[in-house]
Protein backbone atom coordinates (compact mmCIF):
# COMPACT_ATOMS: atom_id res chain seq x y z
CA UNK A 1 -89.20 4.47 69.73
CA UNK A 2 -89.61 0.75 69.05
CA UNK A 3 -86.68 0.79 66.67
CA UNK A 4 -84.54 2.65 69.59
CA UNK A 5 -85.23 -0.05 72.17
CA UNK A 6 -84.71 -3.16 69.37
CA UNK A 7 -81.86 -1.87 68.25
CA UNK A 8 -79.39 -3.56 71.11
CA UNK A 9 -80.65 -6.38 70.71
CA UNK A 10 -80.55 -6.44 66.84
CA UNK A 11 -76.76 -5.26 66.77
CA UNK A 12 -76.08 -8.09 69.69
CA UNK A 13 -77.55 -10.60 67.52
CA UNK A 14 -75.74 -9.06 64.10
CA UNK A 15 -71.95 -9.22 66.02
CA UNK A 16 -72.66 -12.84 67.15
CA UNK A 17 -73.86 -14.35 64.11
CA UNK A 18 -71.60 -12.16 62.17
CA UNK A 19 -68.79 -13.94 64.44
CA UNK A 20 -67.52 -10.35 65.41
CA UNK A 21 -65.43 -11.25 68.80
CA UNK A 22 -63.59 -8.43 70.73
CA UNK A 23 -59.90 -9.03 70.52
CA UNK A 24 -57.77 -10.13 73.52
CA UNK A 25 -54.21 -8.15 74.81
CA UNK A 26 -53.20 -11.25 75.89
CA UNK A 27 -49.67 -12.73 74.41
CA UNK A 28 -49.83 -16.07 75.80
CA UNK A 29 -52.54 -17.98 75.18
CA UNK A 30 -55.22 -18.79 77.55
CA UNK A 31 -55.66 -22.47 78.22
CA UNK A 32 -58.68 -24.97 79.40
CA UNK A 33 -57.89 -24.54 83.01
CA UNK A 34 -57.16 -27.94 84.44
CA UNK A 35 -55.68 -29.00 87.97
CA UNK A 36 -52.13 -30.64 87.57
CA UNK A 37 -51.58 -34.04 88.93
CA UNK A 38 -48.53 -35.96 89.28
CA UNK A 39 -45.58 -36.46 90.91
CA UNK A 40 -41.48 -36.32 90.19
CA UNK A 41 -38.37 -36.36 91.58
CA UNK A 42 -36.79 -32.96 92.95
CA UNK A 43 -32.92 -32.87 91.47
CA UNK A 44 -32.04 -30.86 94.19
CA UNK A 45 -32.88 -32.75 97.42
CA UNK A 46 -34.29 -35.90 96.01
CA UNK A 47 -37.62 -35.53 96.95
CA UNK A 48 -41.29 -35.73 95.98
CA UNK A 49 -42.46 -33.02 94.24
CA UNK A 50 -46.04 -32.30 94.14
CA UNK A 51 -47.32 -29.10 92.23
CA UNK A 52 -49.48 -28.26 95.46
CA UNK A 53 -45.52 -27.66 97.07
CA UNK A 54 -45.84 -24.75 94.70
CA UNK A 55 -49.39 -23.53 96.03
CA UNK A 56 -49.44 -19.66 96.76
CA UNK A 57 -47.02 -18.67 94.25
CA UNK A 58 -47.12 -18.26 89.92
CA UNK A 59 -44.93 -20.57 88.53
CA UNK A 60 -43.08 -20.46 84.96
CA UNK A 61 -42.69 -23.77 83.70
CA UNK A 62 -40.55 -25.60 80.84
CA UNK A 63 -40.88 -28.69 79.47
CA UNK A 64 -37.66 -30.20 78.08
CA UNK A 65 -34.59 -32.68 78.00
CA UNK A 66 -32.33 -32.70 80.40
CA UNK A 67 -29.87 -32.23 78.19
CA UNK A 68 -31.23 -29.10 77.72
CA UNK A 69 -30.62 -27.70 73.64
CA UNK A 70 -30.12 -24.00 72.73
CA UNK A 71 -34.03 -23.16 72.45
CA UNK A 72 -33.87 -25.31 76.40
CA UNK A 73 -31.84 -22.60 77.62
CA UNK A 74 -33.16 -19.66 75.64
CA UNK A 75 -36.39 -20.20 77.52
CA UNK A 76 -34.92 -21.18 81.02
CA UNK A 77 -33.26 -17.43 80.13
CA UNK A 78 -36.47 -15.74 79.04
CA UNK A 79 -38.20 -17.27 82.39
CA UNK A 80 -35.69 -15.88 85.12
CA UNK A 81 -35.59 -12.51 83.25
CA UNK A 82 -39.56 -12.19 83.54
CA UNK A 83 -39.10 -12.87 86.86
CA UNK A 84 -36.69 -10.40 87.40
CA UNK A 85 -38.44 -7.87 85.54
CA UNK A 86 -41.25 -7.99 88.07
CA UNK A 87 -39.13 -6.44 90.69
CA UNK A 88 -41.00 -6.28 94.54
CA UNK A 89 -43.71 -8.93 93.12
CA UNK A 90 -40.30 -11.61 91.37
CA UNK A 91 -41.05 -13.30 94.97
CA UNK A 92 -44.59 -14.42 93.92
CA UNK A 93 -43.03 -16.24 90.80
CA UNK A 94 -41.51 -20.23 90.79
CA UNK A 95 -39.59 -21.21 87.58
CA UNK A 96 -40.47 -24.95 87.09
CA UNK A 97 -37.86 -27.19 84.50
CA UNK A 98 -40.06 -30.33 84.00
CA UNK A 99 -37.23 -32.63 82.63
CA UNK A 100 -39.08 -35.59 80.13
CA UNK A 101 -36.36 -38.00 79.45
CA UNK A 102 -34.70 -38.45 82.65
CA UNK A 103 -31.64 -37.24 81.87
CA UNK A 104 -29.46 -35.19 84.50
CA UNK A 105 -28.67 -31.93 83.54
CA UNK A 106 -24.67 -30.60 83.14
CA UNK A 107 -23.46 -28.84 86.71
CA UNK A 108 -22.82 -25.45 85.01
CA UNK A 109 -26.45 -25.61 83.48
CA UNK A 110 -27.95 -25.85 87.06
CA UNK A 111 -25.88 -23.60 88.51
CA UNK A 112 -26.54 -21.27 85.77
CA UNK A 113 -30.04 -21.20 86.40
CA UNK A 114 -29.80 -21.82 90.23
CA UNK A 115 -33.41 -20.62 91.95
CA UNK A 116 -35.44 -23.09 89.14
CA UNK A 117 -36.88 -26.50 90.29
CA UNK A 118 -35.37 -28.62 88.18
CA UNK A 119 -37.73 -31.69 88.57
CA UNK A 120 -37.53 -35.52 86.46
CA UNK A 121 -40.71 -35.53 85.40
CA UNK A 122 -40.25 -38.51 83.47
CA UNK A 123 -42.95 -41.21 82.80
CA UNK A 124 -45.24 -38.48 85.05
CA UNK A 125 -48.29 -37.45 85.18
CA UNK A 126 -47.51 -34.41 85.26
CA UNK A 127 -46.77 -34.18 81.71
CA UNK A 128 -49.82 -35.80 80.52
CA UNK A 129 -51.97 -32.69 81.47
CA UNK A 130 -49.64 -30.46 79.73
CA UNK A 131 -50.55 -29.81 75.91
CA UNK A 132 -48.45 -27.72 72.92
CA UNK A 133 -49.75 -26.82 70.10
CA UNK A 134 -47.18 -29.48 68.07
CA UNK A 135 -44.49 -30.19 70.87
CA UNK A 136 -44.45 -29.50 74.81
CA UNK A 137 -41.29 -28.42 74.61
CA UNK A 138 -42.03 -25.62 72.60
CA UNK A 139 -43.58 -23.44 75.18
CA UNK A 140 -43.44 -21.61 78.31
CA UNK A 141 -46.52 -22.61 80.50
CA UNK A 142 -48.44 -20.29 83.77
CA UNK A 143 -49.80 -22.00 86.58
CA UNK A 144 -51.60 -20.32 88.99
CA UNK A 145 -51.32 -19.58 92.40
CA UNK A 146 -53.81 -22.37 93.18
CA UNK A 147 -51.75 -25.59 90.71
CA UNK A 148 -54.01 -25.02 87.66
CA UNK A 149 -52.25 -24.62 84.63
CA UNK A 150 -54.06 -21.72 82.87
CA UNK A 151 -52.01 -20.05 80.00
CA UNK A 152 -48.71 -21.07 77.03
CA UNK A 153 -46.45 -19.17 75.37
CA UNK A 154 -45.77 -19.08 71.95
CA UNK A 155 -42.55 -20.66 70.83
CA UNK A 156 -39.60 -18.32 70.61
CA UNK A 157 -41.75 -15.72 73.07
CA UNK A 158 -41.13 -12.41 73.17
CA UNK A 159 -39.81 -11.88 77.13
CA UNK A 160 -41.47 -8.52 76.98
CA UNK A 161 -44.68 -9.73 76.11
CA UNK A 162 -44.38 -12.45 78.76
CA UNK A 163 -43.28 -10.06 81.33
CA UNK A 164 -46.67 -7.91 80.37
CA UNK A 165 -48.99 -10.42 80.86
CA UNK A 166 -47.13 -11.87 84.15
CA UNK A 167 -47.52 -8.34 85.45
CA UNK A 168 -51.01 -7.99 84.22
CA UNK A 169 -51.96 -11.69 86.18
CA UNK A 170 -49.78 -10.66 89.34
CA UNK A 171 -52.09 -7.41 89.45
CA UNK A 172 -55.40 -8.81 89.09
CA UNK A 173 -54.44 -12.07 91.40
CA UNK A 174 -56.50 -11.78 94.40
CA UNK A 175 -54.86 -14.79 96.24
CA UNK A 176 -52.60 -14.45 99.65
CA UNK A 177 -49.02 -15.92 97.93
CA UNK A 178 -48.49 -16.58 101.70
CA UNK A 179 -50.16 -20.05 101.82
CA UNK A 180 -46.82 -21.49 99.94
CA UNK A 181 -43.46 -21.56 101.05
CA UNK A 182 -40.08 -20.18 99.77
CA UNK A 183 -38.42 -23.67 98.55
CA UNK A 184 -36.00 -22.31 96.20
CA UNK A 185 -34.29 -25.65 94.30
């Protein structure tokens, strides 16, 4: 009987010490939540732009030139088609280009990708909060409804992956998306 009733707490203390950890079906990978600060400059009105003037809504966000390189577009790509993908709930989701050098991007690019906020970032604090494993520009990041960024991407993601664990937060999410507003830029 004594053997019955030790015997959790001997197989508890076996897995942890044993460094046995349950594995994850997340593709991205979860981050240090931390609340982003910072400002930039809104490309398409000229404005202030504030992460809390995404509040309510998921947001998909790249970090890159604004001259904006093959991998640059591949992931601008990969982040409306998630969006897409999530049909009825696409409404919840902001696509964020954080551009880090200042530069402007090419007419057809913005066009192209019309619906993104295509924000200068440079010089920001905004970027300073954002970490890649070698390079920001290598990922796609997740903030939440709420301006904490929470979850990266690998580099080269797999969209269906992406779009799997987008759905999977969009599920679970608890919080009214009506607190933000529909600024599409």
């Amino acid at each position: 009987m004594f053997v019955l009733l030790c015997a959790p707490i001997i197989a508890s203390y076996a897995l942890f010490f044993g460094n046995v950890r349950p594995g994850t079906d997340n593709y991205g990978d979860l981050l240090e939540v931390k609340t982003l600060t910072g400002t930039g400059l809104n490309h398409a009105d000229q404005t202030i732009f504030r992460v809390r003037d995404l509040r309510g809504k998921w947001a998909l966000v790249s970090v890159d030139s604004g001259k904006c390189d093959e991998q640059c577009r591949q992931k601008l790509y990969y982040m409306r088609q998630v969006r897409l993908i999530q049909n009825a709930e696409r409404e919840r989701i902001e696509r964020v280009w954080l551009i880090n050098d200042g530069e402007l991007p090419e007419p057809e690019l913005m066009k192209e990708f019309e619906g993104t906020w295509i924000i200068n970032a440079k010089d920001s604090d905004l970027l300073k909060s954002i970490q890649g494993k070698t390079s920001q520009r290598d990922h796609i990041y997740v903030i939440d409804p709420i301006g904490n960024l929470m979850m990266r991407f690998p580099k080269d993601p797999d969209p269906k992956k992406m779009s799997k664990d987008i759905k999977r937060l969009l599920k679970v999410s608890q919080l009214e998306h009506a607190m933000g507003t529909d600024k599409r830029h």
